[in-house]
Protein backbone atom coordinates (compact mmCIF):
# COMPACT_ATOMS: atom_id res chain seq x y z
CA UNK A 1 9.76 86.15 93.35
CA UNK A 2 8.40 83.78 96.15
CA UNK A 3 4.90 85.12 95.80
CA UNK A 4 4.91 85.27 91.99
CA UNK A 5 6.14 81.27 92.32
CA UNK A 6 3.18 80.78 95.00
CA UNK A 7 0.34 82.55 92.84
CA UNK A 8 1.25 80.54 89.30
CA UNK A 9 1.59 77.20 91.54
CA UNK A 10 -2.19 78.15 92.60
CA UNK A 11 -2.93 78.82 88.82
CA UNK A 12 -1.65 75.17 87.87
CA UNK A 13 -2.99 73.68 90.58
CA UNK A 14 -6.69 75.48 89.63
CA UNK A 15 -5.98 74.19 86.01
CA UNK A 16 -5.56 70.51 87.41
CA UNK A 17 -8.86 70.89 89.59
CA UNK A 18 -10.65 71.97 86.39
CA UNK A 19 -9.51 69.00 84.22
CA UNK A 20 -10.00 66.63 86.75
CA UNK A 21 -13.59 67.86 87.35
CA UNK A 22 -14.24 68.50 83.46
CA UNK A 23 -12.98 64.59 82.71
CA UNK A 24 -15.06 62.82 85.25
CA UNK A 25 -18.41 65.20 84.11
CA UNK A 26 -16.97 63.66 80.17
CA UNK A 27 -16.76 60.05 82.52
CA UNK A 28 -20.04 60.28 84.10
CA UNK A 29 -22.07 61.78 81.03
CA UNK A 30 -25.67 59.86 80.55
CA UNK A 31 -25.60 57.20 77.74
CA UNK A 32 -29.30 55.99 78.87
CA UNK A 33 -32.70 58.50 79.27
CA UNK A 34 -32.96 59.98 83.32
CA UNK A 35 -34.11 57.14 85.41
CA UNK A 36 -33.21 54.34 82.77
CA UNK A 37 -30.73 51.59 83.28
CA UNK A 38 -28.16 51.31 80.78
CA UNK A 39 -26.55 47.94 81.33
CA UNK A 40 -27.13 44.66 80.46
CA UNK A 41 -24.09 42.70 82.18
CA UNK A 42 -21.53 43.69 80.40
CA UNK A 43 -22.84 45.98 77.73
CA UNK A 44 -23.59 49.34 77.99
CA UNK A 45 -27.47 50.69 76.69
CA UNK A 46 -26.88 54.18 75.19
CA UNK A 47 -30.45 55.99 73.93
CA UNK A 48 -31.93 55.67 71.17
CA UNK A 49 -31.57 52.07 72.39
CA UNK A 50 -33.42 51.15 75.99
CA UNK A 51 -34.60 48.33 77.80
CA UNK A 52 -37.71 49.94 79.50
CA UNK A 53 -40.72 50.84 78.63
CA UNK A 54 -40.25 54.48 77.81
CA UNK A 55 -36.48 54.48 77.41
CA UNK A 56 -35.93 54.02 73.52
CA UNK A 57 -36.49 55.98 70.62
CA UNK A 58 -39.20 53.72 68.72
CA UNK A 59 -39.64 49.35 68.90
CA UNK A 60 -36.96 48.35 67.08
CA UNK A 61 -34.61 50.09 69.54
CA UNK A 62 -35.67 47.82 72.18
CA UNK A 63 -33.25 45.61 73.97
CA UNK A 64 -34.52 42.86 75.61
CA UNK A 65 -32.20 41.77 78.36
CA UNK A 66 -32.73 38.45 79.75
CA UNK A 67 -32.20 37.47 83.08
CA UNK A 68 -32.21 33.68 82.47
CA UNK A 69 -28.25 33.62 82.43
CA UNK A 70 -25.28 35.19 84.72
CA UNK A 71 -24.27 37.56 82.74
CA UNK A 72 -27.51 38.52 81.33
CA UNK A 73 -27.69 38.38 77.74
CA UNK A 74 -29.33 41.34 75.54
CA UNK A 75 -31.01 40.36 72.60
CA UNK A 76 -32.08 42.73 69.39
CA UNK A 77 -35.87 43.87 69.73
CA UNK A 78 -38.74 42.19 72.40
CA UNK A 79 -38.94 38.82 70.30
CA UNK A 80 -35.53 38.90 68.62
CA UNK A 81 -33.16 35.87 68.94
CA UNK A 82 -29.78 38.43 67.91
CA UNK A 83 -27.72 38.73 70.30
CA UNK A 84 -26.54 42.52 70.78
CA UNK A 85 -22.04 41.77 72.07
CA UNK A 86 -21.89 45.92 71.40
CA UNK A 87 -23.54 49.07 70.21
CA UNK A 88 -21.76 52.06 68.59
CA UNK A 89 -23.39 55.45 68.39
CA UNK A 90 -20.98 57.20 66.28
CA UNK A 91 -20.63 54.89 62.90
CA UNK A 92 -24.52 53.58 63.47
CA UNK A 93 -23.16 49.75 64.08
CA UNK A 94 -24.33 47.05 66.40
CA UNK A 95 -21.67 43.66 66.86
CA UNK A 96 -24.13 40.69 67.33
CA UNK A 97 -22.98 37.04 68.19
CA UNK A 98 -24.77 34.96 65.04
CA UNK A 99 -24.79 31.07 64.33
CA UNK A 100 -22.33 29.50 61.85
CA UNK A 101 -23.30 26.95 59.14
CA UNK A 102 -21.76 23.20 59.42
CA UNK A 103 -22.10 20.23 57.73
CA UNK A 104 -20.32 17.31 59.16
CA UNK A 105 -19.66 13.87 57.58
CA UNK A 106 -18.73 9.70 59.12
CA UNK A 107 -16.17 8.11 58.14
CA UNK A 108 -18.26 6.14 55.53
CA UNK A 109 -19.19 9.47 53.57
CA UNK A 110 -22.61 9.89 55.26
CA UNK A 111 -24.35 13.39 57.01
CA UNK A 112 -23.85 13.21 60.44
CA UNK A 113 -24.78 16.83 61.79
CA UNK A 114 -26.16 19.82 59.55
CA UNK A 115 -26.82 23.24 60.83
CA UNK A 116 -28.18 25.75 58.35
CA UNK A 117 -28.99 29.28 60.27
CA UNK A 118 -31.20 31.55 58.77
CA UNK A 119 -31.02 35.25 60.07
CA UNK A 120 -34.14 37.68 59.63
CA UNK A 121 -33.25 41.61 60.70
CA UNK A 122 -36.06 44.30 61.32
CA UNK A 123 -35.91 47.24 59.72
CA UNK A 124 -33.35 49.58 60.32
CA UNK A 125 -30.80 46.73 60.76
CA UNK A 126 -28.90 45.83 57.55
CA UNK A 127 -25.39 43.39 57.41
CA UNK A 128 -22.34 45.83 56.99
CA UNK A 129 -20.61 45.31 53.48
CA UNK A 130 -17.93 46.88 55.10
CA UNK A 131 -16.97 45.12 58.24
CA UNK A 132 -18.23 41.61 57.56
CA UNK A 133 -16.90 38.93 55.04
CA UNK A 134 -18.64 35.53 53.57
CA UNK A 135 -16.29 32.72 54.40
CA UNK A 136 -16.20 29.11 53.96
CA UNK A 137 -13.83 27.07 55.42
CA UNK A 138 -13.25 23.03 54.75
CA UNK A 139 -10.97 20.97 52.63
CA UNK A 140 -14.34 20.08 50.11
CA UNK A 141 -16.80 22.83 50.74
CA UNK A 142 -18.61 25.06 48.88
CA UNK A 143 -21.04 27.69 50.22
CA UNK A 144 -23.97 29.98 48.83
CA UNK A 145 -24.81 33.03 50.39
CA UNK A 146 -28.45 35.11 49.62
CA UNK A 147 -29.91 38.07 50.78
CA UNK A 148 -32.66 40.50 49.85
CA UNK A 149 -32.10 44.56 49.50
CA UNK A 150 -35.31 45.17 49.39
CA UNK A 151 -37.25 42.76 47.13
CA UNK A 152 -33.96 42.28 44.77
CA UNK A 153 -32.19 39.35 45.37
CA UNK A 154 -28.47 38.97 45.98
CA UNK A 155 -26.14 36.02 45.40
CA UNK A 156 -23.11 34.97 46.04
CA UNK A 157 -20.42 32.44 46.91
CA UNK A 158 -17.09 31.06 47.41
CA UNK A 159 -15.43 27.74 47.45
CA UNK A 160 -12.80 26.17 49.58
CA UNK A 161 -10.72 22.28 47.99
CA UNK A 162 -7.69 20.56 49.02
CA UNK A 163 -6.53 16.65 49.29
CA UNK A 164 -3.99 16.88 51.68
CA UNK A 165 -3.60 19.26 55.11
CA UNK A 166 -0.26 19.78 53.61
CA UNK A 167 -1.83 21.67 51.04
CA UNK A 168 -3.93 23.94 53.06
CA UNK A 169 -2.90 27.55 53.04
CA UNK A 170 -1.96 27.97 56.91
CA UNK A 171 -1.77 32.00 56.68
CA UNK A 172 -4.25 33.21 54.45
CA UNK A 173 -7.77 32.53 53.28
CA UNK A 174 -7.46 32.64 49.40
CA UNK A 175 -9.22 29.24 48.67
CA UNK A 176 -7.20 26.37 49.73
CA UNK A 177 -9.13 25.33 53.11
CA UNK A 178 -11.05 28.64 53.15
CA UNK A 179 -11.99 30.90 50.57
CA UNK A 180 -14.10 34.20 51.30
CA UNK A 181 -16.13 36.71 49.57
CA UNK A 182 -17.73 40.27 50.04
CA UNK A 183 -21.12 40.85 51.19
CA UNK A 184 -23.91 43.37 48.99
CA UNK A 185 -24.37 45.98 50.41
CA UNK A 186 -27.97 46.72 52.05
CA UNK A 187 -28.87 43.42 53.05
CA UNK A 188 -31.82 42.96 55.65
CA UNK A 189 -31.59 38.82 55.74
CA UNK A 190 -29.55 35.77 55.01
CA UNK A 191 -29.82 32.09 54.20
CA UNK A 192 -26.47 29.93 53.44
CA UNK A 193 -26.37 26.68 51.98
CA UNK A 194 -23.47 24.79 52.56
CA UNK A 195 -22.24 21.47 50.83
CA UNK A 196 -19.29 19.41 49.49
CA UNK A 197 -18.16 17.74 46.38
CA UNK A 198 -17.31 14.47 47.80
CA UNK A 199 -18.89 14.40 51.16
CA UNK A 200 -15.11 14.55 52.73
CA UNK A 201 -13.87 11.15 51.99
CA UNK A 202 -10.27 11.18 51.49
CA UNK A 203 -9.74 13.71 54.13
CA UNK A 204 -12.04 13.14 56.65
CA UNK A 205 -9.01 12.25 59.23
CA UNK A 206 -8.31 15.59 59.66
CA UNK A 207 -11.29 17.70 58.12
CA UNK A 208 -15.05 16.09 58.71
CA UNK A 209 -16.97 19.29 58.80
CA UNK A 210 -17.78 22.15 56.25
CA UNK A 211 -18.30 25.65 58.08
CA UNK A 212 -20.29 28.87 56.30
CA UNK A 213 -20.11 31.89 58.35
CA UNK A 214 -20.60 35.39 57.86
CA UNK A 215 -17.96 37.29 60.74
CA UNK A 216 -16.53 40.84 61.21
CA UNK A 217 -13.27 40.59 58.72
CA UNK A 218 -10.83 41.87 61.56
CA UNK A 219 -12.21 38.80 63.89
CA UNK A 220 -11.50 35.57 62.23
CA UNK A 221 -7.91 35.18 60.36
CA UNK A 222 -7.50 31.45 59.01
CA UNK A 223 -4.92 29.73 60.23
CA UNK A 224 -5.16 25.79 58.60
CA UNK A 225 -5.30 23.07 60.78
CA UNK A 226 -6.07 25.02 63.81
CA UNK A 227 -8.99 26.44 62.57
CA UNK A 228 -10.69 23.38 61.61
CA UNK A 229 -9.95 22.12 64.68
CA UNK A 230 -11.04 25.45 66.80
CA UNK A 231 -14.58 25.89 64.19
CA UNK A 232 -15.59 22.27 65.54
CA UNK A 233 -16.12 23.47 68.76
CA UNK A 234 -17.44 27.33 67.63
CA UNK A 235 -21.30 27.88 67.08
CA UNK A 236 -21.16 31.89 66.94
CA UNK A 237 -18.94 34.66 65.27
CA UNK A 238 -19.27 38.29 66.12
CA UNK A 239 -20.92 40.03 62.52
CA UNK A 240 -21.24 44.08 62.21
CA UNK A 241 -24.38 45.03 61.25
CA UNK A 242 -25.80 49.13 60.07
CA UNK A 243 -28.49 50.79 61.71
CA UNK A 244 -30.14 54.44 61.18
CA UNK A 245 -32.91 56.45 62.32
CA UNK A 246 -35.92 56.54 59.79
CA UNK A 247 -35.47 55.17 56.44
CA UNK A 248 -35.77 57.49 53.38
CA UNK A 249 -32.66 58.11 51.43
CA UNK A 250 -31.02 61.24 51.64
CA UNK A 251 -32.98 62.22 54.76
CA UNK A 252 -31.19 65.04 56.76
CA UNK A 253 -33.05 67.99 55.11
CA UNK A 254 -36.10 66.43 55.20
CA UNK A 255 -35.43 65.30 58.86
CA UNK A 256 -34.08 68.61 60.09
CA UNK A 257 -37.50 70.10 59.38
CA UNK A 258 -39.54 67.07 61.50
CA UNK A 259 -40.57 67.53 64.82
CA UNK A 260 -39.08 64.08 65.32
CA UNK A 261 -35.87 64.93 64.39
CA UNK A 262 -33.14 63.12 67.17
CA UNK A 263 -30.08 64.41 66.76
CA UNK A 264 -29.79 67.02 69.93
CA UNK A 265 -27.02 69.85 71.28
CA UNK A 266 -23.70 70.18 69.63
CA UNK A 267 -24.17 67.16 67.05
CA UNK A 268 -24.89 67.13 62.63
CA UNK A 269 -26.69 64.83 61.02
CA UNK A 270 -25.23 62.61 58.36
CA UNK A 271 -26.49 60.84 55.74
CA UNK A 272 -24.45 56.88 55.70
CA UNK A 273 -23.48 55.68 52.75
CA UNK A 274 -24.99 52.48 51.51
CA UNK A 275 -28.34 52.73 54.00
CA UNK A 276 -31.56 54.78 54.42
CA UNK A 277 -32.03 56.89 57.18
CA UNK A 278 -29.56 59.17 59.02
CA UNK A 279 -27.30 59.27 62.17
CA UNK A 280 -26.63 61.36 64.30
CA UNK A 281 -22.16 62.50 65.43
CA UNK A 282 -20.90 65.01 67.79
CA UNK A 283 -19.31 67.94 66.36
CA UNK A 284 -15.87 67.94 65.57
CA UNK A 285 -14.76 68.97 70.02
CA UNK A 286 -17.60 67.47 71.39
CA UNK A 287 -18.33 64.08 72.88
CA UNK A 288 -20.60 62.46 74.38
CA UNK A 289 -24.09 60.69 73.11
CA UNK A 290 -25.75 62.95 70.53
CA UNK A 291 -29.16 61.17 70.45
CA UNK A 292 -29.38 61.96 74.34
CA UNK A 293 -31.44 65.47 75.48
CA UNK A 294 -28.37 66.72 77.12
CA UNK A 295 -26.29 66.32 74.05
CA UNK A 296 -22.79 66.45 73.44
CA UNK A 297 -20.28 68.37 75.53
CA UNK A 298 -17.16 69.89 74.73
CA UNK A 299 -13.49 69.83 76.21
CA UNK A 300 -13.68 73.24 78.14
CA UNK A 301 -10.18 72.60 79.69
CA UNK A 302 -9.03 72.67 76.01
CA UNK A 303 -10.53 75.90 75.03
CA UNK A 304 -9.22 77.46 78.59
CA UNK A 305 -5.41 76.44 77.80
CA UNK A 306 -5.44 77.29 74.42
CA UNK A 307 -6.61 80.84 75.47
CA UNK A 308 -10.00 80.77 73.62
């Protein structure tokens, strides 16, 4: 019985050595190309993206991370002005940092500060009409919101009126102090123009400034007073945008068949919905970067214990 007890304790104990060594090869698997650096202070580089000559998959993968502050900060292509907060391989999204619109007003009714942001994006980069919202916040504001899919022209826009900070909606942002819309979908620029119906006299004491701001819908929630007060002092709001590789419609049997073709070991392609081009997703066990020439990798402790 003793030695049957000693030989299964050197089974689990072989088990444990194997998913210890299995989960820090998962840990340690390559996000960048061999010999490329794949941080840029705080955010990680994965390929197709790269920061060196060499290291990403075509020019408007390029991140170009400047040294000029501590942390460094990585910005979207070599003469971009985006800034890149995250990338994520497996939906096709980047999170960017972009400017807010605000129009500010004296106490006699007259234009004090005005900030009116344009944003420009490269193809493959498009705004998500899924993670982002079009919001206006102010107690006298209305905003107008354009884009361009393609040559077509989108517009849109929401409004935001109250008298009294009383009256302001302090949970919710359904048009009393902020109002918000959705964004089209395949949208490669913006340009907001932001104004009020009576320059904010009446309520100035507590509300001198209109705001227009695209922002990722599960980072801003309005909460009245506070975020007038907080948006005063705010120039940037994280935004979602879409990326893919190439840009025909439908392309995964048409990429399949190109020497170019990115997606590597163990991953599918898949055509995403409201965008041209394709991306690239581990298989359903796997894990790891599926652009990258190693691939993706799959749980073999899994597979061992469930006797497969």
């Amino acid at each position: 019985m003793a030695a049957l007890q000693g030989i299964l304790l050197i089974i689990q104990l072989s088990f444990v050595i194997i998913r210890v060594l299995i989960v820090s090869t998962t840990a340690a698997a390559p996000q960048a190309l061999p010999n490329c650096p794949d941080k840029c202070g705080n955010l990680t580089v994965p390929y197709p993206f790269g920061m060196a000559e060499g290291c990403y998959q075509g020019n408007d993968f390029f991140v170009n991370c400047s040294q000029a502050t501590d942390p460094p900060i990585a910005y979207l292509t070599k003469n971009g002005t985006v800034i890149i907060t995250n990338i994520s391989l497996a939906e096709g999204e980047l999170q960017i940092s972009d400017f807010i619109a605000r129009y500010c007003y004296s106490t006699s009714a007259l234009r004090t500060r005005r900030n009116s942001p344009v944003l420009r994006l490269p193809s493959p980069y498009i705004i998500s009409d899924t993670k982002n919202k079009f919001i206006a916040v102010g107690c006298d504001t209305y905003a107008i919101f354009k884009g361009f899919q393609g040559t077509e022209q989108s517009i849109t826009g929401c409004m935001s009126v109250c008298n009294s900070l009383k009256s302001v909606d302090q949970n919710s942002c359904s048009g009393v102090g902020c109002g918000q819309t959705n964004i089209p979908s395949g949208l490669h620029n913006r340009t907001m123009t932001l104004d009020s119906y009576s320059n904010h006299s009446g309520i100035w004491d507590f509300n001198p400034c209109s705001f227009a701001f695209i922002v990722e819908e599960t980072q801003f929630k309005f909460s009245g007073n506070t975020s007038f007060q907080q948006l005063n002092s705010t120039t940037r709001l994280p935004m979602v945008l879409n990326w893919a590789i190439g840009d025909e419609p439908d392309p995964c049997d048409v990429a399949k068949k190109r020497q170019d073709f990115v997606c590597q070991n163990y991953s599918k392609c898949v055509n995403p919905t409201n965008r041209n081009g394709y991306i690239c997703q581990c298989l359903d066990g796997y894990e790891g970067n599926p652009y990258h020439p190693n691939g993706c990798h799959g749980d073999l402790f899994k597979y061992t214990t469930n006797g497969k």
